[in-house]
PDB file of N, CA and C in Angstrom:
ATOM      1  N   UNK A   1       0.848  -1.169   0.000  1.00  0.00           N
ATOM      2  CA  UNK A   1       0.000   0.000   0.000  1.00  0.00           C
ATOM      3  C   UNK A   1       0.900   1.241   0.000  1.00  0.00           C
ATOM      4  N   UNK A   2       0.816   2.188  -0.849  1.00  0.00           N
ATOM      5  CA  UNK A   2       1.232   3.675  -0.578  1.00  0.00           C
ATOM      6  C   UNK A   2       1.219   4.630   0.422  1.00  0.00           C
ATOM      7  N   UNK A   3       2.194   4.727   0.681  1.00  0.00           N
ATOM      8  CA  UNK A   3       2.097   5.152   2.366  1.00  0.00           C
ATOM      9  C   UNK A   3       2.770   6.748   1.943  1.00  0.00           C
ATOM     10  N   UNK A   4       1.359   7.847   1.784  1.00  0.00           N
ATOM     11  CA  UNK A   4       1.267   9.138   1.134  1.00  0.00           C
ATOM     12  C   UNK A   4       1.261  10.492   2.467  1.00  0.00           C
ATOM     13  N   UNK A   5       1.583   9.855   3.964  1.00  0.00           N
ATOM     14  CA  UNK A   5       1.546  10.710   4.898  1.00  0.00           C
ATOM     15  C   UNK A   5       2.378  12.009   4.760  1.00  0.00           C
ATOM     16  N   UNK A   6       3.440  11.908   3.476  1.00  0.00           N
ATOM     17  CA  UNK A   6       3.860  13.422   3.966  1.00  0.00           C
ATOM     18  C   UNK A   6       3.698  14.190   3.535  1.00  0.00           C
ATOM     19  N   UNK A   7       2.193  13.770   2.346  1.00  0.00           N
ATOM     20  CA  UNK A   7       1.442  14.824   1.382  1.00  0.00           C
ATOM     21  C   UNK A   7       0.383  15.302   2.328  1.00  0.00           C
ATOM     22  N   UNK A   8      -0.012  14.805   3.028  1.00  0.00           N
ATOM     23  CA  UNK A   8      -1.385  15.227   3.992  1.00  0.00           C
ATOM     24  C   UNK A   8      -0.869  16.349   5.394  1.00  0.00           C
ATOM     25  N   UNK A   9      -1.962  17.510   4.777  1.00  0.00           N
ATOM     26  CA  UNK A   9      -1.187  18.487   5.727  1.00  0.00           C
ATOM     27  C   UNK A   9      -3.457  18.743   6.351  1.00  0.00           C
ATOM     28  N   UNK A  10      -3.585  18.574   7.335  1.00  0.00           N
ATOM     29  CA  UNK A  10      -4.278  18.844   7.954  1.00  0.00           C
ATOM     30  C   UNK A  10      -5.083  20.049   8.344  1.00  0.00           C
ATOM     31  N   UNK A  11      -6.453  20.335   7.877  1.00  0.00           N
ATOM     32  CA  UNK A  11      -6.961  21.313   7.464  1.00  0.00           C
ATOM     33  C   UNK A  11      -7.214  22.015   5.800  1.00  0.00           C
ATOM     34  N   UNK A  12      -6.326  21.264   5.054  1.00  0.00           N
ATOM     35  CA  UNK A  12      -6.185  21.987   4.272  1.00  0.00           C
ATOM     36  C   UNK A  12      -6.939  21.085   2.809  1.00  0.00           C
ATOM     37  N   UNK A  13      -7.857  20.538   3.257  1.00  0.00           N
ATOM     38  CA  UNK A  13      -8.776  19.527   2.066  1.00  0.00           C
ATOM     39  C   UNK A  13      -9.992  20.630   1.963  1.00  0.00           C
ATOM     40  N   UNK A  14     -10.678  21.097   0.969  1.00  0.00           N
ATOM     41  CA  UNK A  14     -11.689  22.568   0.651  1.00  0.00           C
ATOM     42  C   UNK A  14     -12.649  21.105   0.715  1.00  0.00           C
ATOM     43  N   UNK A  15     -13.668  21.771   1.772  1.00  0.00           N
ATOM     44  CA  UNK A  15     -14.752  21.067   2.186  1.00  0.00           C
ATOM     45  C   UNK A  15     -15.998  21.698   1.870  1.00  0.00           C
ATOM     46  N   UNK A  16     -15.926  22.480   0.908  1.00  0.00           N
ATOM     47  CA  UNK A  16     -17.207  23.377   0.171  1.00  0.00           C
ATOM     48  C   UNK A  16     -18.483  22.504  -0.358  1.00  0.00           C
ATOM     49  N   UNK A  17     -18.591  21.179  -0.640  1.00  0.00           N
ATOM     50  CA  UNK A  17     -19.392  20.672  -1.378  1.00  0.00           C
ATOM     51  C   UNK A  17     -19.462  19.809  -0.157  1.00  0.00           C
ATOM     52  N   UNK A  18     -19.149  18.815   0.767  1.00  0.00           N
ATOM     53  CA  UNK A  18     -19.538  18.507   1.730  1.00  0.00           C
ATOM     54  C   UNK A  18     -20.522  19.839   2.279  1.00  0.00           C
ATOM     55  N   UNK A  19     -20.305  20.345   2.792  1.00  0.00           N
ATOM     56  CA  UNK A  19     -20.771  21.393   3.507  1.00  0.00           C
ATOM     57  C   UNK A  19     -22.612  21.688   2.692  1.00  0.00           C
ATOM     58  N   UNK A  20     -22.117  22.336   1.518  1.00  0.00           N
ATOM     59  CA  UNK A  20     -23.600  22.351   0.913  1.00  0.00           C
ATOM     60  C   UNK A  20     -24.227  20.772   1.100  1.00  0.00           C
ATOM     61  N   UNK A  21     -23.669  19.706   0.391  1.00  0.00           N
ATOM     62  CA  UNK A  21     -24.703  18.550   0.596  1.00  0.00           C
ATOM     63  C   UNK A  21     -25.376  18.375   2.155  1.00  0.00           C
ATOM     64  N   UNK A  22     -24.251  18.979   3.045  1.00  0.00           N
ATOM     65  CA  UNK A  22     -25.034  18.843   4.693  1.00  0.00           C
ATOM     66  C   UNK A  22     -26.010  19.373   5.239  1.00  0.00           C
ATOM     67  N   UNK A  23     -26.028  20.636   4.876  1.00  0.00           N
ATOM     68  CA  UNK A  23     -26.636  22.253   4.719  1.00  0.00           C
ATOM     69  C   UNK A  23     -28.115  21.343   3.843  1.00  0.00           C
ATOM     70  N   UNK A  24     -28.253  20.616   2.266  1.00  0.00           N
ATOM     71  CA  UNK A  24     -29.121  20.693   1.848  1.00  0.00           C
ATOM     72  C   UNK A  24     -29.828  19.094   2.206  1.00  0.00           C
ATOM     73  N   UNK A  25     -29.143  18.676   2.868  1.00  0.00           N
ATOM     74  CA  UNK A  25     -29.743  17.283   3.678  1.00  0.00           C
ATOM     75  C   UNK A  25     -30.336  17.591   4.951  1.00  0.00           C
ATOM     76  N   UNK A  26     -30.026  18.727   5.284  1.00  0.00           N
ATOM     77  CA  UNK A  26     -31.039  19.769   7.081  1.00  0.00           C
ATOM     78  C   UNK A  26     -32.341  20.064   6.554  1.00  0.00           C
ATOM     79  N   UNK A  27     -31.919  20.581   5.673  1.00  0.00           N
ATOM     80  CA  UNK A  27     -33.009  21.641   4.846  1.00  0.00           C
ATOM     81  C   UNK A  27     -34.420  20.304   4.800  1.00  0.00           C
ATOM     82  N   UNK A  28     -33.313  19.382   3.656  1.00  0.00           N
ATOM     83  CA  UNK A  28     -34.665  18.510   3.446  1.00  0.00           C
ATOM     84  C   UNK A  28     -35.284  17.823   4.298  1.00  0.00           C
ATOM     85  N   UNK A  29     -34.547  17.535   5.729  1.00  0.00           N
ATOM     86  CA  UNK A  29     -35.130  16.977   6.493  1.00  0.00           C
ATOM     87  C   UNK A  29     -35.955  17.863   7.193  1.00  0.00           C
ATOM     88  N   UNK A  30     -35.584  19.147   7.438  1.00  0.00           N
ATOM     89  CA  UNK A  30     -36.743  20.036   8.251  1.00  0.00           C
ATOM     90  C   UNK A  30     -37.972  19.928   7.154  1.00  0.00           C
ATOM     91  N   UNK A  31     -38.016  20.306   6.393  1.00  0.00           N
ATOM     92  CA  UNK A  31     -39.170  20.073   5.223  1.00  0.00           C
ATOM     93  C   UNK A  31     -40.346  18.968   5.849  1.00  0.00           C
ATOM     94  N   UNK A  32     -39.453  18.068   5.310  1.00  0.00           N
ATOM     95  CA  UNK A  32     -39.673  16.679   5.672  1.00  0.00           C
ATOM     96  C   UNK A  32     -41.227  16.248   7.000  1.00  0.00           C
ATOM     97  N   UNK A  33     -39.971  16.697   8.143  1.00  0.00           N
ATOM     98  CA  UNK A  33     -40.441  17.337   9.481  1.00  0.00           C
ATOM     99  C   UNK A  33     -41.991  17.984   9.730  1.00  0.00           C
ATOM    100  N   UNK A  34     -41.785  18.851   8.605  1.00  0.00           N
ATOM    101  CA  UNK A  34     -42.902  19.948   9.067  1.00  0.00           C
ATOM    102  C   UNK A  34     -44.571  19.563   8.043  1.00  0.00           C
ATOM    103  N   UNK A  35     -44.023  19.017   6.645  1.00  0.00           N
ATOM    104  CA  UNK A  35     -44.893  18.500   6.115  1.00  0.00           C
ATOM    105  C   UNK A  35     -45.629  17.112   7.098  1.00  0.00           C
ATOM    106  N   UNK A  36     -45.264  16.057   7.668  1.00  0.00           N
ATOM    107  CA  UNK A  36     -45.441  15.277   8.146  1.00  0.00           C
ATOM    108  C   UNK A  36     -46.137  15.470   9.392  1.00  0.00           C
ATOM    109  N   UNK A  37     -45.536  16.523  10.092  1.00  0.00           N
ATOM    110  CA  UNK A  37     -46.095  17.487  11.289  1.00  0.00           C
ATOM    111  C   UNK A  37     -47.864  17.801  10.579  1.00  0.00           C
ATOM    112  N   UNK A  38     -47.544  18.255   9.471  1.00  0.00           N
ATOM    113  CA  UNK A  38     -48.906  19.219   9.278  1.00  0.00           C
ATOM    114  C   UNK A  38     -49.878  17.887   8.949  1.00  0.00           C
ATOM    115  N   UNK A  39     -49.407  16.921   7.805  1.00  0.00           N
ATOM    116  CA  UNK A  39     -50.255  15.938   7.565  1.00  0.00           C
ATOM    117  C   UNK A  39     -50.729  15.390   8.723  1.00  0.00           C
ATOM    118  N   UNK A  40     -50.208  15.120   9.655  1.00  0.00           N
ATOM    119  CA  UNK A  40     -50.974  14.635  10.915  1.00  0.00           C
ATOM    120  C   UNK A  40     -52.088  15.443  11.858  1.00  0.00           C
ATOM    121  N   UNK A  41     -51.616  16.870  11.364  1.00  0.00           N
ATOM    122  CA  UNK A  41     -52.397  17.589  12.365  1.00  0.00           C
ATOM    123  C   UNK A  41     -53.582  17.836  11.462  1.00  0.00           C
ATOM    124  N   UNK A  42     -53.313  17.812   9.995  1.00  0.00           N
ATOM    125  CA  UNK A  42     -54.621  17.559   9.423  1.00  0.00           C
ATOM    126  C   UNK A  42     -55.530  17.017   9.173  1.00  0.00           C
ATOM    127  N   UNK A  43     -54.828  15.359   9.857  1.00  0.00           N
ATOM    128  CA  UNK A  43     -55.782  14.068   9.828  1.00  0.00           C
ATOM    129  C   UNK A  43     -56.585  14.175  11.158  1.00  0.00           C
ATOM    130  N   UNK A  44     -55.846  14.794  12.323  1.00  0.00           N
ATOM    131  CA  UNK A  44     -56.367  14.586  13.388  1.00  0.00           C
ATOM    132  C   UNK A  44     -57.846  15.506  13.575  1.00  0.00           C
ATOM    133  N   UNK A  45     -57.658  16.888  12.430  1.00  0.00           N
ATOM    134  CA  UNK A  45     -59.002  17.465  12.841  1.00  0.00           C
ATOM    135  C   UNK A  45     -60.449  17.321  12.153  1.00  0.00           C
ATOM    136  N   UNK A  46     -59.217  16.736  10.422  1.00  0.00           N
ATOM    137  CA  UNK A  46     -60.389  16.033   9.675  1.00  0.00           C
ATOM    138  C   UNK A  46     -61.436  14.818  10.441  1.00  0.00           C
ATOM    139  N   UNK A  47     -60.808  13.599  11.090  1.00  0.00           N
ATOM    140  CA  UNK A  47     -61.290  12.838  11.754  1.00  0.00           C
ATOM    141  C   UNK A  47     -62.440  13.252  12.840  1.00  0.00           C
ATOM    142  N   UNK A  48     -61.543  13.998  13.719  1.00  0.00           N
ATOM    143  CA  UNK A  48     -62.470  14.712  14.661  1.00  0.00           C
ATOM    144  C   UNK A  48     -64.004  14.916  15.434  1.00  0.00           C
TER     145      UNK A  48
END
């Protein structure tokens, strides 16, 4: 195996596109969240 440790300097990998995919995986889960939130609160008063 290639043993590349004295190319790796720490901190210094640009983490820009991690960052957005994390940022737009919150997003979709709050979405997510709040639609699911509402569908329930809409079943509960339809039923009612």
């Amino acid at each position: 195996m290639a043993d590349h440790k004295d190319d790796f300097k720490p901190g210094s990998m640009d983490i820009r596109e991690q960052e957005k995919t994390f940022v737009g995986f919150l997003n979709f889960t709050k979405w997510g969240v709040i639609i699911t939130i509402a569908i329930l609160i809409f079943m509960a008063l339809v039923n009612a």
